[in-house]
N, C-alpha and C. Protein backbone atom coordinates (compact mmCIF):
# COMPACT_ATOMS: atom_id res chain seq x y z
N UNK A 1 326.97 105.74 -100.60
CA UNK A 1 328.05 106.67 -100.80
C UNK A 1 329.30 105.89 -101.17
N UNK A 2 329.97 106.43 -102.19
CA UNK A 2 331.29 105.60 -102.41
C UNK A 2 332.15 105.81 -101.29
N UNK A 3 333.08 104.65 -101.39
CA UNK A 3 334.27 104.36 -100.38
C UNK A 3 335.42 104.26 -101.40
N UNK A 4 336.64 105.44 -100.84
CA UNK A 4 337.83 105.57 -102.00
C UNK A 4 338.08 104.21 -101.82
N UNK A 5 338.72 103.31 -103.02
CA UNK A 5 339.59 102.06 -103.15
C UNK A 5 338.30 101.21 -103.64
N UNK A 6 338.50 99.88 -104.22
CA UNK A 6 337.87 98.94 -104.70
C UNK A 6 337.12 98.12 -102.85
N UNK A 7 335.95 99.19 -102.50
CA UNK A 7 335.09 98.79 -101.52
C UNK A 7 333.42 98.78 -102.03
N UNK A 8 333.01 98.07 -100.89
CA UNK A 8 331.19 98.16 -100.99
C UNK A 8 331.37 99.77 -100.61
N UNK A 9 329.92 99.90 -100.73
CA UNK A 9 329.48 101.27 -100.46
C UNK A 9 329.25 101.56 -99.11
N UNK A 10 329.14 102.86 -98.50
CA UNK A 10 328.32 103.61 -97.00
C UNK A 10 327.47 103.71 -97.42
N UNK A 11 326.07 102.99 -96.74
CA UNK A 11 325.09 103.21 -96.95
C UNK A 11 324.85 104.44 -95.50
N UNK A 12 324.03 105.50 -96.18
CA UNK A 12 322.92 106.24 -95.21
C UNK A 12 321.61 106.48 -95.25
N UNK A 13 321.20 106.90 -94.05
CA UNK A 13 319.91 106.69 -94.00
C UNK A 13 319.46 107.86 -92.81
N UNK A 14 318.03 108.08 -92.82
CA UNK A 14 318.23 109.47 -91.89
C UNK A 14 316.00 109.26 -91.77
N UNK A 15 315.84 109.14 -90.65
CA UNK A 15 314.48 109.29 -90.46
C UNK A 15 314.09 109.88 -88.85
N UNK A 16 312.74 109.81 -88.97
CA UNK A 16 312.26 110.68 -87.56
C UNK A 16 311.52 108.91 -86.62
N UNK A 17 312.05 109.71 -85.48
CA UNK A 17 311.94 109.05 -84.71
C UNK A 17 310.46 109.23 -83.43
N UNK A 18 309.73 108.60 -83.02
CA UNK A 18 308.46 109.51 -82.06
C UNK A 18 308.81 109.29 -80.85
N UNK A 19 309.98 109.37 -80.52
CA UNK A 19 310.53 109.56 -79.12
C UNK A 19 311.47 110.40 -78.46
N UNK A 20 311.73 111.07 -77.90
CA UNK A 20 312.62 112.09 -77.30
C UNK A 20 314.37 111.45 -77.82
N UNK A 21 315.08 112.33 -78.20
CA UNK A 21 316.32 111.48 -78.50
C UNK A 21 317.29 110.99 -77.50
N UNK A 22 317.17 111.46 -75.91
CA UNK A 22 317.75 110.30 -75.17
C UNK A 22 317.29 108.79 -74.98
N UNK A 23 316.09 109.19 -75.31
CA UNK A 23 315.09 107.43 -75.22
C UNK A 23 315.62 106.94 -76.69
N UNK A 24 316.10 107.37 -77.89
CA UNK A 24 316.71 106.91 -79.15
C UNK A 24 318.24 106.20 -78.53
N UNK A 25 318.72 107.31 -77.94
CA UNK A 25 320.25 106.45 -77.59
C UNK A 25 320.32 105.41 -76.79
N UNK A 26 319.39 105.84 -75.67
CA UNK A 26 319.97 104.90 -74.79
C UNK A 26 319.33 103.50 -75.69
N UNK A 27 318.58 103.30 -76.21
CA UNK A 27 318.61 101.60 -76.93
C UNK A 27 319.89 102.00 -77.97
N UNK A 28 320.27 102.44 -78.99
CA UNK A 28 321.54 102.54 -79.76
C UNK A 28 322.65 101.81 -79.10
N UNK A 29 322.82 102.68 -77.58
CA UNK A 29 324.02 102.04 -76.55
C UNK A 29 323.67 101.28 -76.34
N UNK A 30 322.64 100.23 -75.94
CA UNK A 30 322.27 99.42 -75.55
C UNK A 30 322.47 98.04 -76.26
N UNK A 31 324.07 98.27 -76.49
CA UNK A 31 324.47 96.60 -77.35
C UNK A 31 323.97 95.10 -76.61
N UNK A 32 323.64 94.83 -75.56
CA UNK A 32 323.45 93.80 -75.44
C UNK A 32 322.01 93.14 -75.74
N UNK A 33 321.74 94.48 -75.70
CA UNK A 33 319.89 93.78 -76.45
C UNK A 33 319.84 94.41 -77.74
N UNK A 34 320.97 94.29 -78.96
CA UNK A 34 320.64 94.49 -79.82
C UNK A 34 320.18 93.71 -80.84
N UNK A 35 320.39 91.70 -80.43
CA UNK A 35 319.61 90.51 -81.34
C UNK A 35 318.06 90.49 -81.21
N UNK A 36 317.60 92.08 -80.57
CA UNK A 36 315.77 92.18 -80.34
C UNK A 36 315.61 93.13 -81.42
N UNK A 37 316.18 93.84 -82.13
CA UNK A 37 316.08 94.57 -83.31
C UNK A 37 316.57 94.73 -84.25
N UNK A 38 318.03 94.73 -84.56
CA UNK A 38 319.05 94.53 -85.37
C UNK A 38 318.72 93.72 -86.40
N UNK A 39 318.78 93.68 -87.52
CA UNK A 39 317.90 92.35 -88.25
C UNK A 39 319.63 91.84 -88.18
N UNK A 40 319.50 90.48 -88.31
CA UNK A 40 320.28 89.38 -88.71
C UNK A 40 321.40 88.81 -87.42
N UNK A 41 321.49 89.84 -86.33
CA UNK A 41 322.23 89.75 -85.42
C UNK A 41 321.43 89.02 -84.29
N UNK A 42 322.07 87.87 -84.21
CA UNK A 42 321.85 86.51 -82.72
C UNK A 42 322.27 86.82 -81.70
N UNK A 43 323.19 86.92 -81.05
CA UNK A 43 324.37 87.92 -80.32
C UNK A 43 324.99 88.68 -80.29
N UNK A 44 324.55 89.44 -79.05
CA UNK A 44 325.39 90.57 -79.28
C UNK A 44 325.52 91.25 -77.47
N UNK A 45 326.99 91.22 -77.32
CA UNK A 45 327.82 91.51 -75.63
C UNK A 45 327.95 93.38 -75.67
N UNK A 46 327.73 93.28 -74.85
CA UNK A 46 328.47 94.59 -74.00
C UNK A 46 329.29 94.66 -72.86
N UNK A 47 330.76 95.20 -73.11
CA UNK A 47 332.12 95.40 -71.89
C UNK A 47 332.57 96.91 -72.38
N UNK A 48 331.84 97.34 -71.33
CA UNK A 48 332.40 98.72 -70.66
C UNK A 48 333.59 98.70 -70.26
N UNK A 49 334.73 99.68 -71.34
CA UNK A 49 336.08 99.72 -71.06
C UNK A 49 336.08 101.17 -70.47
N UNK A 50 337.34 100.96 -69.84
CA UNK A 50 338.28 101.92 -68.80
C UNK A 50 337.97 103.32 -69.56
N UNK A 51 338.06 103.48 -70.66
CA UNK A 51 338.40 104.75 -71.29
C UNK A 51 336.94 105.23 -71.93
N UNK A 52 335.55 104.91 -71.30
CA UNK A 52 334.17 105.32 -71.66
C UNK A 52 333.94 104.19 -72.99
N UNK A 53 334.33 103.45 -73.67
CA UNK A 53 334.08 103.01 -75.12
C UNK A 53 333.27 101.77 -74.30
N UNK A 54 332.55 101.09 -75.27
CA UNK A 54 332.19 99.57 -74.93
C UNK A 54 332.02 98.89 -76.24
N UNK A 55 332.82 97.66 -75.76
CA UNK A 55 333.14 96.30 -76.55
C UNK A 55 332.30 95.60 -76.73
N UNK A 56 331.74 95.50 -78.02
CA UNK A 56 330.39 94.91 -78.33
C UNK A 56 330.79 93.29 -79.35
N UNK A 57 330.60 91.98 -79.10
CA UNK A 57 330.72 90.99 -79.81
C UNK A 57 329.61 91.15 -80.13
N UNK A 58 329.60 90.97 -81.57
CA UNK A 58 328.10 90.37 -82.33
C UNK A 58 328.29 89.27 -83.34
N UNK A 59 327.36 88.11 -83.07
CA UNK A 59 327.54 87.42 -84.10
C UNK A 59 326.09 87.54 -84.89
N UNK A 60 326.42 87.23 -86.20
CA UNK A 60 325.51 87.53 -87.49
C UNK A 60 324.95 85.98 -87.77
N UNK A 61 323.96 86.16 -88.27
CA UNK A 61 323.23 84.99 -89.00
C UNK A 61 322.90 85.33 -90.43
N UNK A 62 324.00 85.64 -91.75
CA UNK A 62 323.26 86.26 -93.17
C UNK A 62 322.72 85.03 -94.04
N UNK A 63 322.28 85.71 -94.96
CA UNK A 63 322.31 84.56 -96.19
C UNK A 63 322.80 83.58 -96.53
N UNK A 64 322.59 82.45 -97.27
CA UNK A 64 323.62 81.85 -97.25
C UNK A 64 324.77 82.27 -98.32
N UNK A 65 324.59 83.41 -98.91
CA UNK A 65 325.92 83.56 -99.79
C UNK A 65 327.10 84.54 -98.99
N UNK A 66 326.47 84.51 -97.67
CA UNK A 66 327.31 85.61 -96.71
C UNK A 66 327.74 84.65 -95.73
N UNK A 67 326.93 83.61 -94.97
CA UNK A 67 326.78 82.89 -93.95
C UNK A 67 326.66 83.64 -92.09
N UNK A 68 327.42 83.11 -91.74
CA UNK A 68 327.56 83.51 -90.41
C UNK A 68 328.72 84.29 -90.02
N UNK A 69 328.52 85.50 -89.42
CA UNK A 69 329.47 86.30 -88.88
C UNK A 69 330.12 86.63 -88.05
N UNK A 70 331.01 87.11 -87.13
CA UNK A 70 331.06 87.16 -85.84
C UNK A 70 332.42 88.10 -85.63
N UNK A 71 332.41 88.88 -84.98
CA UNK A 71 333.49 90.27 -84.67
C UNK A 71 333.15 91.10 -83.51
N UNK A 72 333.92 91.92 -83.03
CA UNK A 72 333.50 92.63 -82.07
C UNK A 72 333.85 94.24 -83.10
N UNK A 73 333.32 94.59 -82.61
CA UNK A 73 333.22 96.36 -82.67
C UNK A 73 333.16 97.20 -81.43
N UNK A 74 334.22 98.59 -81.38
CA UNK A 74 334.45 99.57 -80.23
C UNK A 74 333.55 100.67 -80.70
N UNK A 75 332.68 100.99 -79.51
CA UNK A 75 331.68 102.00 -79.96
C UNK A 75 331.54 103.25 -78.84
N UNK A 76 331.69 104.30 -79.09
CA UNK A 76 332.50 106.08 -78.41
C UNK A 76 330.67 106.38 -78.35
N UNK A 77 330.47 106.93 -77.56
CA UNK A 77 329.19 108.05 -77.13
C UNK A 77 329.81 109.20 -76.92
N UNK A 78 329.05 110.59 -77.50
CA UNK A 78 329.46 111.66 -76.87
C UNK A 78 327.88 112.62 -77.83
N UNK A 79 328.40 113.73 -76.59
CA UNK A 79 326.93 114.23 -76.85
C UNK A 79 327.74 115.94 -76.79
N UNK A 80 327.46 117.27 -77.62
CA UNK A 80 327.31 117.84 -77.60
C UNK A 80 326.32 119.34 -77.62
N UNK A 81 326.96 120.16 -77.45
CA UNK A 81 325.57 121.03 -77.60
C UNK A 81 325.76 121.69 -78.70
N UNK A 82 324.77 121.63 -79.87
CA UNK A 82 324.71 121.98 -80.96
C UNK A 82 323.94 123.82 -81.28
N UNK A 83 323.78 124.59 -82.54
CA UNK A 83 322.97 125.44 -82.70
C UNK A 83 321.05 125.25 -82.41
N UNK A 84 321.21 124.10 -82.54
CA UNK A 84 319.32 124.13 -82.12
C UNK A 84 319.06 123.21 -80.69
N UNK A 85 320.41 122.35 -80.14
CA UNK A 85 320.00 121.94 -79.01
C UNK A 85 321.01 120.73 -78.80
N UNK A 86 320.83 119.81 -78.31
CA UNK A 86 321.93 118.73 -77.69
C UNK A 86 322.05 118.08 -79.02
N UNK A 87 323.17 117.60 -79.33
CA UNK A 87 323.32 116.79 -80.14
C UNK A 87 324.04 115.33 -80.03
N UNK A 88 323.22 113.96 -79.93
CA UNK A 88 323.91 112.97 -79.81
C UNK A 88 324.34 112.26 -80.79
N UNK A 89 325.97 111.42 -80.33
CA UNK A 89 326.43 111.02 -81.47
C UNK A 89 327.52 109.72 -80.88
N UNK A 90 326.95 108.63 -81.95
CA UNK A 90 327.68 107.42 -81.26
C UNK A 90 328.51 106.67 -82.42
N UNK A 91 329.78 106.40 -82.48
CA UNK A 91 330.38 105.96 -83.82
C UNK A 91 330.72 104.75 -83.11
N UNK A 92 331.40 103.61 -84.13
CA UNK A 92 331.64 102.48 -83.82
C UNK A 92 332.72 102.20 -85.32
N UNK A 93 333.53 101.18 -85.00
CA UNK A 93 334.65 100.61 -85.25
C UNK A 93 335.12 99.02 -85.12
N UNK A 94 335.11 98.27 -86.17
CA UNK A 94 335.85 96.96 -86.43
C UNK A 94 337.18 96.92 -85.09
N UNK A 95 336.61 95.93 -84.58
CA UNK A 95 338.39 95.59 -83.53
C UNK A 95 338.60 94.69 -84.43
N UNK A 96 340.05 94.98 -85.27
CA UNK A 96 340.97 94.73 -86.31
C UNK A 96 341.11 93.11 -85.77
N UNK A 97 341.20 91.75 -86.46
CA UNK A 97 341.31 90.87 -86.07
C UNK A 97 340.36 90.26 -85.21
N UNK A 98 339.41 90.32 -84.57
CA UNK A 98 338.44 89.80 -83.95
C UNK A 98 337.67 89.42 -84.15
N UNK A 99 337.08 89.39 -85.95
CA UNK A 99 336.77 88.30 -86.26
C UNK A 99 336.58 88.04 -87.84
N UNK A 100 335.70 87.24 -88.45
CA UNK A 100 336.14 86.65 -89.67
C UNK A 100 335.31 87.69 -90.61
N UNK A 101 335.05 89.13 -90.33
CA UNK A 101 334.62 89.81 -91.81
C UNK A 101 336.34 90.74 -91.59
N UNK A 102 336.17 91.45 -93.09
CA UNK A 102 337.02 92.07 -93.22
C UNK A 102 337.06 93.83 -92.83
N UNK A 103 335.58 94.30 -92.67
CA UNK A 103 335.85 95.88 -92.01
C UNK A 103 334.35 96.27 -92.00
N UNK A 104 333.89 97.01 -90.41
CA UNK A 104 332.61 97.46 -90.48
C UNK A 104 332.71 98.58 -89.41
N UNK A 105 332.34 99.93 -89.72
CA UNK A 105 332.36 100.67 -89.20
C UNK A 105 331.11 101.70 -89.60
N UNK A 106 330.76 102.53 -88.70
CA UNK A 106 329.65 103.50 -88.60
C UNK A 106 328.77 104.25 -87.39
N UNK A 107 328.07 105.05 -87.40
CA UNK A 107 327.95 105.96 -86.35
C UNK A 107 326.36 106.40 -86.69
N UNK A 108 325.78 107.23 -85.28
CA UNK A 108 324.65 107.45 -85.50
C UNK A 108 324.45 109.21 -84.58
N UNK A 109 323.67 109.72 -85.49
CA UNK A 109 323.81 111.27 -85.14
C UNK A 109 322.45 111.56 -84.70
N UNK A 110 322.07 112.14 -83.61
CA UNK A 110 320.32 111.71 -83.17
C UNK A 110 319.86 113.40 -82.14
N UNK A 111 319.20 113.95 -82.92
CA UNK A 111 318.85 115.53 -82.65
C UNK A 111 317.37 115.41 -82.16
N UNK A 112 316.71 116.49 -81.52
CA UNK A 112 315.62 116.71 -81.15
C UNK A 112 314.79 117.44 -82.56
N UNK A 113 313.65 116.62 -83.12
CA UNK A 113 312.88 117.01 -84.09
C UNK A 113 312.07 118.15 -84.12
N UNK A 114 311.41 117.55 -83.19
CA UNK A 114 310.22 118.44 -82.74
C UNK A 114 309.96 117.82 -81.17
N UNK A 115 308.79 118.49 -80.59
CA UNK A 115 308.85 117.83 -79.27
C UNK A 115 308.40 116.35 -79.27
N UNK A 116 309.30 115.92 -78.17
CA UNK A 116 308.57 114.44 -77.73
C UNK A 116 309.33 113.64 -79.52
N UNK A 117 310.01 113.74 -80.32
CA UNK A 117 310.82 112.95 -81.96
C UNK A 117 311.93 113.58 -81.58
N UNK A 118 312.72 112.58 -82.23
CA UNK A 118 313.49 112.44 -83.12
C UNK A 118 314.26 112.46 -84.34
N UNK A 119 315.15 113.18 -84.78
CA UNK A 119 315.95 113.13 -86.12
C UNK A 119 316.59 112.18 -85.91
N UNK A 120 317.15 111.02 -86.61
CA UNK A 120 317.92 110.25 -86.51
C UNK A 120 319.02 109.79 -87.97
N UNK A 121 320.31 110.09 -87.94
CA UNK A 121 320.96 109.52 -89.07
C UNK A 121 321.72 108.26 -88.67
N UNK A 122 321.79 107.61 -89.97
CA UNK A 122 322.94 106.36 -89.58
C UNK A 122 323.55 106.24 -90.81
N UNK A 123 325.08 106.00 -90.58
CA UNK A 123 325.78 105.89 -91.27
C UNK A 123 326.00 104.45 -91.20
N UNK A 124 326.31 103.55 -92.38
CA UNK A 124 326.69 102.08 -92.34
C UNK A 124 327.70 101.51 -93.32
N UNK A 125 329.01 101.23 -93.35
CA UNK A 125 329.93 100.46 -93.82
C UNK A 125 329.99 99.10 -93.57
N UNK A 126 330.44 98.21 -94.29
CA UNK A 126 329.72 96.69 -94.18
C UNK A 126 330.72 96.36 -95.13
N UNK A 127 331.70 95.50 -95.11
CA UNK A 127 332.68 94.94 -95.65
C UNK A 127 332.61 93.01 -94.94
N UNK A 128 332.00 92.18 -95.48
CA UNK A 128 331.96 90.91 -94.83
C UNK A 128 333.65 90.09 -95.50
N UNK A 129 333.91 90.57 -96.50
CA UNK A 129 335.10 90.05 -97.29
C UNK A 129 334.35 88.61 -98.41
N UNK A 130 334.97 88.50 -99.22
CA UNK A 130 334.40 87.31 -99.64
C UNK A 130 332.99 87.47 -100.57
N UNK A 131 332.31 88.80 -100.76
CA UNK A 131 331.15 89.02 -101.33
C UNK A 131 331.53 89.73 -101.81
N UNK A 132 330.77 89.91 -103.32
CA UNK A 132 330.81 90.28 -104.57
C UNK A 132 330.13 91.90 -103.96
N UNK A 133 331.09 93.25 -104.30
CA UNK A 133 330.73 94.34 -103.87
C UNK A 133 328.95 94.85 -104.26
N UNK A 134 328.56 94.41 -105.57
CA UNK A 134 327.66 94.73 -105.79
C UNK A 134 326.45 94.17 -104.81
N UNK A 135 326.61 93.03 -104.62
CA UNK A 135 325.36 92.55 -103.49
C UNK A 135 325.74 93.05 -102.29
N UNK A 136 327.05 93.47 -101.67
CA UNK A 136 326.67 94.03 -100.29
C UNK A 136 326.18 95.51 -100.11
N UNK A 137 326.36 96.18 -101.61
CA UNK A 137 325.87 97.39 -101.54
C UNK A 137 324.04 97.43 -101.78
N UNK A 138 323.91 96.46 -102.01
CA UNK A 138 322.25 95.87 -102.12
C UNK A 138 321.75 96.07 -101.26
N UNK A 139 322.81 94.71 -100.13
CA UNK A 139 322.26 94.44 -99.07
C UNK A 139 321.68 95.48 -97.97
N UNK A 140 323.21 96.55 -97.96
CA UNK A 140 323.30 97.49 -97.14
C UNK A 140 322.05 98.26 -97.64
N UNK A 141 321.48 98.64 -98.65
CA UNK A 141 320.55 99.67 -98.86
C UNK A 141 319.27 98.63 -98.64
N UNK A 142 319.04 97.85 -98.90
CA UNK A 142 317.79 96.88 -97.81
C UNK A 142 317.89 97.35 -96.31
N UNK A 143 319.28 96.85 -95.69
CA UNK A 143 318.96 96.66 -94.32
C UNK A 143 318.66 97.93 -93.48
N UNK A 144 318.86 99.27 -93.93
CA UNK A 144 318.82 100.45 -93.58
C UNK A 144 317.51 100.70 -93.25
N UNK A 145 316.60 100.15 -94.28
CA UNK A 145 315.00 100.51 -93.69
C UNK A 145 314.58 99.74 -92.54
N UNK A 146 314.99 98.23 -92.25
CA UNK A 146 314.83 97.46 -91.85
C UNK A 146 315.12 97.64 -90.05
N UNK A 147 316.59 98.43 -90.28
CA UNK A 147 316.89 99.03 -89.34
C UNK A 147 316.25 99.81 -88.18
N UNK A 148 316.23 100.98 -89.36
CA UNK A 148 314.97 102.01 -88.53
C UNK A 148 313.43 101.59 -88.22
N UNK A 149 313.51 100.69 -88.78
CA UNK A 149 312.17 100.05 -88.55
C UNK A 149 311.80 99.30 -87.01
N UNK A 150 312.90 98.17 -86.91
CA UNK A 150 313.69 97.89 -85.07
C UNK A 150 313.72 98.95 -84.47
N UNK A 151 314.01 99.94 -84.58
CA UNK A 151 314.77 100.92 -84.01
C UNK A 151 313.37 101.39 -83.13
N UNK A 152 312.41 102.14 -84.41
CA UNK A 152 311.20 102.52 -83.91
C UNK A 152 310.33 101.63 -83.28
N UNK A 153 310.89 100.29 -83.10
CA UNK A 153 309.76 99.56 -82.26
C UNK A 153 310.58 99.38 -80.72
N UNK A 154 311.76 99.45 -81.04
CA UNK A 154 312.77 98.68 -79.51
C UNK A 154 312.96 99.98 -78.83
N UNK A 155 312.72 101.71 -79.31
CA UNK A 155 312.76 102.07 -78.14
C UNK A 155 311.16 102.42 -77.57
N UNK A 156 310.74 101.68 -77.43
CA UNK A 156 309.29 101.79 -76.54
C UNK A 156 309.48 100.56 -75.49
N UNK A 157 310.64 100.21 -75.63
CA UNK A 157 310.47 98.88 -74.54
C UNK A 157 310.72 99.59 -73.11
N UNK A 158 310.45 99.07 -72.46
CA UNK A 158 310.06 99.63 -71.00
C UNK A 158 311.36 100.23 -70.35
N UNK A 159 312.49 99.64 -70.73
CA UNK A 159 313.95 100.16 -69.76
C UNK A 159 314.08 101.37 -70.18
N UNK A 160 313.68 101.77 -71.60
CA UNK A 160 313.96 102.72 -72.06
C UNK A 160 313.24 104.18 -72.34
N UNK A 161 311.98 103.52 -71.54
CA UNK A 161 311.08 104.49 -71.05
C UNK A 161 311.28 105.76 -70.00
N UNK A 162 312.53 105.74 -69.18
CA UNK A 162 312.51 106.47 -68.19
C UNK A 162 313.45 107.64 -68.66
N UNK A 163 314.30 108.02 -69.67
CA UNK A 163 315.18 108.86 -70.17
C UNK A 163 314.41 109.79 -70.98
């Protein structure tokens, strides 16, 4: 999706999931074990702030025409009740200055499919600075499958079995 101004693109992406969608979030929230699925991410913290958000450092390992990354991002949970049933929804946000890309923000919208699945969307903005717009809009439409692909294997891990 275009981004007004001379930016990379939002990539989206939207697939089914074979797990109930609280067992989808709770790994989503689950920043500190996100270098077990995430492709390219080594580290990655979770600090639960005062005001419900949590402070996630992640550092990146890309290509070498990207290199190594490292920033924190503030990421909001909230869950409503929608026309067909609960609707969860988790956005996230660049903490401005914290580290050496220039802007990454995006969110994930996660509905009940059918019984026992998942709908799952993700939205992804990816600004590293320093890369030629056309390859990060590449990149971003690679890593999206890649994504959901982690996604569908990390929530069967056992913590996340009980939701």
């Amino acid at each position: 999706m275009e981004v007004p101004g001379d930016h990379p693109k939002e990539g989206a992406g939207t697939g089914v999931i074979d797990v109930p969608p609280q067992q989808v979030i709770a790994a989503l929230t689950d920043f500190a074990h996100y270098q077990e699925w995430v492709p390219f991410v080594e580290r990655s913290t979770a600090e639960p702030q005062s005001d419900g958000s949590i402070v996630s450092a992640q550092s990146l390992r890309l290509p070498a025409l990207v290199g190594r990354r490292s920033y924190k991002i503030r990421a909001v949970f909230a869950s409503r009740r929608g026309q067909d049933g609960e609707v969860f929804e988790l956005r996230f946000r660049y903490v401005p200055g914290s580290g050496n890309i220039a802007d990454t923000r995006g969110s994930w919208t996660v509905t009940a499919f059918a019984p026992g699945r998942s709908l799952a969307t993700c939205h992804l903005y990816t600004d590293p600075g320093n890369v030629p717009h056309w390859a990060m809009n590449g990149a971003t439409e690679r890593n999206l499958p890649w994504i959901f692909a982690g996604l569908r294997q990390q929530v069967h891990r056992d913590r996340y079995l009980h939701y």
